[in-house]
Protein backbone atom coordinates (compact mmCIF):
# COMPACT_ATOMS: atom_id res chain seq x y z
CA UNK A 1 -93.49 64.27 168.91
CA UNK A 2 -92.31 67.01 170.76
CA UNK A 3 -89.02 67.32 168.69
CA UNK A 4 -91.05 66.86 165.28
CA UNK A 5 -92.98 69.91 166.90
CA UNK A 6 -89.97 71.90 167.77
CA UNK A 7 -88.46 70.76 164.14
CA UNK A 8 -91.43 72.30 162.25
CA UNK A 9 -91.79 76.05 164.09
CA UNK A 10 -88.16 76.83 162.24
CA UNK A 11 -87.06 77.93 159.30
CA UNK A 12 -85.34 74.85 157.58
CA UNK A 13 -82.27 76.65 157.22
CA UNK A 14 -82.08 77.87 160.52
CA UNK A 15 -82.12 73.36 161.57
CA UNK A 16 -78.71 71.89 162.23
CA UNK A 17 -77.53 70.35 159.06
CA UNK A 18 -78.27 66.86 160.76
CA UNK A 19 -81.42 67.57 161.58
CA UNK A 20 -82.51 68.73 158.06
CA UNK A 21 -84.85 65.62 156.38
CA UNK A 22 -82.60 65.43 153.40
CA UNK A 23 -79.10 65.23 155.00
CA UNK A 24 -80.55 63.47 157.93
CA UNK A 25 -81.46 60.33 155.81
CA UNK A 26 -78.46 60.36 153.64
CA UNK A 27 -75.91 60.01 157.29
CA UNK A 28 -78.58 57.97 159.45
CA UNK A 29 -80.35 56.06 156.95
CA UNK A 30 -84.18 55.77 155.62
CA UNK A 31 -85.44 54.20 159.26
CA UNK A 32 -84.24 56.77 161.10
CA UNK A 33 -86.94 59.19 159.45
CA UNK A 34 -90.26 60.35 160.56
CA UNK A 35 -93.33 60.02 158.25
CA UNK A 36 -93.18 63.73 158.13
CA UNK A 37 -89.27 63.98 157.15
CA UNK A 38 -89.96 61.45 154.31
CA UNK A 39 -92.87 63.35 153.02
CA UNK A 40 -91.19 67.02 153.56
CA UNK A 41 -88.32 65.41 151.09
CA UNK A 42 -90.76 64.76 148.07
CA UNK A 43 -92.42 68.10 149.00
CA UNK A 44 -89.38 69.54 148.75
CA UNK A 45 -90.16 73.08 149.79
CA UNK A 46 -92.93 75.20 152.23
CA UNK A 47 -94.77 77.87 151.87
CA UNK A 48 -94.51 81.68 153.42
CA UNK A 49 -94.44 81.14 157.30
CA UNK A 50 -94.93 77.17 156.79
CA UNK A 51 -91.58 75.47 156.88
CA UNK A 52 -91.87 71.91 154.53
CA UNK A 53 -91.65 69.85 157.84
CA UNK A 54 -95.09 71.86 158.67
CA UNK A 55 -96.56 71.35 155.56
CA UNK A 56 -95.98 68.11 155.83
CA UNK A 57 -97.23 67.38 158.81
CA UNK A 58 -100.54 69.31 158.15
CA UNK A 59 -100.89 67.17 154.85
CA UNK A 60 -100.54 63.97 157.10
CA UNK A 61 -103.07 65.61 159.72
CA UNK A 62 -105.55 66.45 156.71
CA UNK A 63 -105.42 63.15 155.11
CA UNK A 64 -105.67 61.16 158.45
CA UNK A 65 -103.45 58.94 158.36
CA UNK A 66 -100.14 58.21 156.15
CA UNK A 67 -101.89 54.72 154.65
CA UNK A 68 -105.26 57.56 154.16
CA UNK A 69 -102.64 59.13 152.17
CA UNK A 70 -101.25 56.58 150.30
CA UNK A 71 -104.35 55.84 148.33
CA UNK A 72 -104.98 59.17 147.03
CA UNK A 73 -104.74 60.35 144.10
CA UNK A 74 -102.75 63.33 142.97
CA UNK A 75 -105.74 65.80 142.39
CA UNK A 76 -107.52 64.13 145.86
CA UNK A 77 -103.65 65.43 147.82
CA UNK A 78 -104.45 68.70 145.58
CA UNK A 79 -108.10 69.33 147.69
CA UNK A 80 -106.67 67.61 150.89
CA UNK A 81 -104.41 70.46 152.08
CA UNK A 82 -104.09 73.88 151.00
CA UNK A 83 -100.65 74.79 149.76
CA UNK A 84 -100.17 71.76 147.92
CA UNK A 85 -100.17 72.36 144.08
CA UNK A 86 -100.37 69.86 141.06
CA UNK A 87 -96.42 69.46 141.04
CA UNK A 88 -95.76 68.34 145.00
CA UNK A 89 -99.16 66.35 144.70
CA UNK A 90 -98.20 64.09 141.72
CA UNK A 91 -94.95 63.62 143.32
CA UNK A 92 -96.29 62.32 146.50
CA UNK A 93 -99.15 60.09 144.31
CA UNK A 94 -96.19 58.68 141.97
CA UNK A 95 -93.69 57.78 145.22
CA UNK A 96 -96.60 56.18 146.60
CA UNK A 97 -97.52 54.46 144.01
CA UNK A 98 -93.68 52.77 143.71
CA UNK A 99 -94.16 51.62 147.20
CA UNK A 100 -97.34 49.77 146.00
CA UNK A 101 -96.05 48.20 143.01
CA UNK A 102 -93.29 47.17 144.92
CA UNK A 103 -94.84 45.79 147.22
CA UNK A 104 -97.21 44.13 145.13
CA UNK A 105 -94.19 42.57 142.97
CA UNK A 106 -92.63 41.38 145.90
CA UNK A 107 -95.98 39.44 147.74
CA UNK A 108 -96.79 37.51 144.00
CA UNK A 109 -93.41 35.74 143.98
CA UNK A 110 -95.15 34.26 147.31
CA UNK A 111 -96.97 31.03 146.08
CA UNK A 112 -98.65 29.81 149.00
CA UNK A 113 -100.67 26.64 146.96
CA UNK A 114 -98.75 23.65 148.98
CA UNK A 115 -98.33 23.16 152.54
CA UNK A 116 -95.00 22.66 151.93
CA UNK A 117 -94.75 26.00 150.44
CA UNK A 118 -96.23 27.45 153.72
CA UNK A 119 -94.58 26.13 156.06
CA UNK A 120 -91.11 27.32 154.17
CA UNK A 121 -92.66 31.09 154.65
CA UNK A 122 -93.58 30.75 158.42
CA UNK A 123 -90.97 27.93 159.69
CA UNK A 124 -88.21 30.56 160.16
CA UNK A 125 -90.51 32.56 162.51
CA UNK A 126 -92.75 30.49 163.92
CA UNK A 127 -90.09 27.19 164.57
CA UNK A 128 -88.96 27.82 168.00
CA UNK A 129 -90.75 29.99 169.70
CA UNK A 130 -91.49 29.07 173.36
CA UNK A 131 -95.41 30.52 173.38
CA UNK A 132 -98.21 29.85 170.83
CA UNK A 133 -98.38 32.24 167.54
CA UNK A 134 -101.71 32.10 165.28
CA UNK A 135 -101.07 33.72 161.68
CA UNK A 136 -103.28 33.84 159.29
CA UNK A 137 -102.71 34.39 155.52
CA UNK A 138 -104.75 36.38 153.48
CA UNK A 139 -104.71 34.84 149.62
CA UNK A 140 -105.66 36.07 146.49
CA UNK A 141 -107.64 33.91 143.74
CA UNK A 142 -104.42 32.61 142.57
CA UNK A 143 -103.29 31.57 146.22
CA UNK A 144 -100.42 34.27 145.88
CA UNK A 145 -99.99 35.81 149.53
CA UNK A 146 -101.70 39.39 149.94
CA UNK A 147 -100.93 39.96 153.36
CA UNK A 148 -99.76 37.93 156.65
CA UNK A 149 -101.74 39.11 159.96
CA UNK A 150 -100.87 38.27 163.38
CA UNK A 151 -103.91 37.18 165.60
CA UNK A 152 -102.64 35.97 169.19
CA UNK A 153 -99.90 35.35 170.89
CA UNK A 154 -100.74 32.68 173.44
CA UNK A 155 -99.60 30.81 176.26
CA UNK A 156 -97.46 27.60 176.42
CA UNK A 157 -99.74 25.45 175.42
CA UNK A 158 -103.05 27.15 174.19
CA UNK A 159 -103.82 29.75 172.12
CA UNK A 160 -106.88 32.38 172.19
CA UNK A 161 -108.11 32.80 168.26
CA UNK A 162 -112.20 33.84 167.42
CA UNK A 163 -113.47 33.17 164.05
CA UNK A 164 -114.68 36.67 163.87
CA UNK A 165 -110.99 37.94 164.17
CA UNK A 166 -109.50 35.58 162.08
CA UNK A 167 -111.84 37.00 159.36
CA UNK A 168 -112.35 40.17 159.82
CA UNK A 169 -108.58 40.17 158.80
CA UNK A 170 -109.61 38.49 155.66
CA UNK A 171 -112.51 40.74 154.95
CA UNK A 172 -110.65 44.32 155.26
CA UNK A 173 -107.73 42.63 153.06
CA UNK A 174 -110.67 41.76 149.99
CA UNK A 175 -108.94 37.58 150.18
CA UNK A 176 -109.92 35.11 148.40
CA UNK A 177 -109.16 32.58 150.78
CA UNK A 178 -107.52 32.05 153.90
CA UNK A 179 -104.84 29.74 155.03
CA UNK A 180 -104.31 29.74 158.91
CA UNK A 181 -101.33 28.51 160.98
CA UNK A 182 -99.69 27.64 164.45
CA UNK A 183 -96.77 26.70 166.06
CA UNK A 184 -96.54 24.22 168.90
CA UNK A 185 -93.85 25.17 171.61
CA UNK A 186 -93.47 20.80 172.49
CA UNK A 187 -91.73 20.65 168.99
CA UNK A 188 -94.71 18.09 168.03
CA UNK A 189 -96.96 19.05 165.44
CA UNK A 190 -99.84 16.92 166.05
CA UNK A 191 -103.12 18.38 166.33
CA UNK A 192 -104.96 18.39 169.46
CA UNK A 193 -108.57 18.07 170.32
CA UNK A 194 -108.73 21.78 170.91
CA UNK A 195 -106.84 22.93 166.64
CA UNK A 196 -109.34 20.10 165.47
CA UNK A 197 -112.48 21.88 167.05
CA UNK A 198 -110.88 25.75 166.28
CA UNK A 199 -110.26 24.26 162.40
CA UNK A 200 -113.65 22.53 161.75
CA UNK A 201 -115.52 26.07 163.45
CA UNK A 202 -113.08 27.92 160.98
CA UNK A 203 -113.95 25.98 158.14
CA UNK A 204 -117.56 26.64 158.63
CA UNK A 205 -117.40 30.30 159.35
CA UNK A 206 -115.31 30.69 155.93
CA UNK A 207 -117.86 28.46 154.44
CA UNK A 208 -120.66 31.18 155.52
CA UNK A 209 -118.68 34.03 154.29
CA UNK A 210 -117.42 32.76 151.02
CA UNK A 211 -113.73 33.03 152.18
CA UNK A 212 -112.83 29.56 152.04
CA UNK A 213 -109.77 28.35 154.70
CA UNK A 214 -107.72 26.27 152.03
CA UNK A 215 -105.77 24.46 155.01
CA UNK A 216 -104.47 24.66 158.97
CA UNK A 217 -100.49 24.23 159.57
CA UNK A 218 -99.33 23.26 162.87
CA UNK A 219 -95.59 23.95 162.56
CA UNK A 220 -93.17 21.65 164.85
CA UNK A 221 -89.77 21.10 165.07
CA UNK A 222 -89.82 17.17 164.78
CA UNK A 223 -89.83 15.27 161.66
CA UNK A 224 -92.14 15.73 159.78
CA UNK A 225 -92.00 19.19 160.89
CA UNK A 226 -95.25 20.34 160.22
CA UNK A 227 -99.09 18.41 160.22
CA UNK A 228 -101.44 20.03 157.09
CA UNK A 229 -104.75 19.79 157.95
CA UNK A 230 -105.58 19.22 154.40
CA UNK A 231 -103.18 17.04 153.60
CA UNK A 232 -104.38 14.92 156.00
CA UNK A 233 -108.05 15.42 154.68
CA UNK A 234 -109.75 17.15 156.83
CA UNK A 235 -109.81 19.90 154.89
CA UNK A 236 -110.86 19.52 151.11
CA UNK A 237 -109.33 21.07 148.42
């Protein structure tokens, strides 16, 4: 923060070459970026005694937040900040928009309507971890994936979930349905008494809500490698 601070009170020409948004992404990479370098690049230019690292960082500060941003629209960026005309607004709406679609294109490939097919998403991540991770996966109405959220973290053998977490998730992401998921540290999928009482209080609060949880996956490392709740009909279809 303080050397985004000291960035924006200079001229952009009087910045070391390096340190200038453009040059700085081409020799260090995208990553290496702050929100307000990536946005002063589309901006392209400031205003009289308002370098474009400023501006940007006063459109970020005006807009709240970069996702508040994000979801604008060109004429909304327009009203958001002074200094920001029609041309550096529908550039910002247009990049952001890419982002979306490509994000968008990229989740729909992920078909999450057999266990199988879940457990091929999480496996890689969840496999072998030493404590307890509960993920849950927010669906659309054609079980594509519209966003993965981590809940807890747990200890070796338990982990800490609440309904009202699990779908409050589900609620700010506008799913369809849910499909939750742990791993178990032993390697041994089973279920335990504990994932039978957490699915069946699940199944009931998505029941309530009209967010349906379409199954539970335990993911092991033994053979077979994972247990599906509704495979094994506890959960109907």
């Amino acid at each position: 923060m303080k050397q985004l601070m000291e960035l924006t009170s200079q001229k952009l020409l009087d910045m070391a070459e390096d340190e200038r948004p453009r040059e700085k992404l081409i020799q260090r990479g995208r990553a290496a970026l702050s929100d307000e370098e990536l946005i002063a690049i589309f901006l392209r230019t400031g205003l009289k005694g308002c370098n474009v690292l400023e501006l940007a960082s006063r459109l970020k500060r005006a807009a709240g937040s970069l996702t508040a941003l994000g979801r604008m629209e060109a004429r909304e960026i327009t009203r958001c900040c002074k200094g920001i005309g029609s041309a550096k607004a529908a550039t910002l709406a247009a990049v952001f928009e890419l982002g979306h679609r490509a994000t968008k294109e990229n989740l729909v490939r992920v078909d999450m309507s057999t266990p199988q097919a879940v457990y091929e998403y999480l496996a890689g991540d969840l496999r072998y971890e030493q404590q307890e991770h509960f993920v849950v996966l927010m669906l659309d109405t054609h079980r594509h994936l519209i966003r993965r959220s981590n809940i807890s973290k747990g200890t070796l053998n338990r982990t800490l979930v609440h309904a009202r977490d699990v779908f409050r998730e589900a609620i700010i992401s506008n799913a369809s349905s849910i499909i939750v998921a742990h791993n178990h540290p032993s390697g041994d999928p089973a279920p335990s008494k504990l994932d039978r009482e957490l699915t069946r209080e699940l199944i009931n609060a998505g029941e309530a809500l009209h967010i349906p949880v379409l199954d539970h996956l335990i993911i092991g490392t033994s053979h077979p490698p994972y247990y599906s709740f509704r495979e094994h009909g506890f959960i109907s279809s």
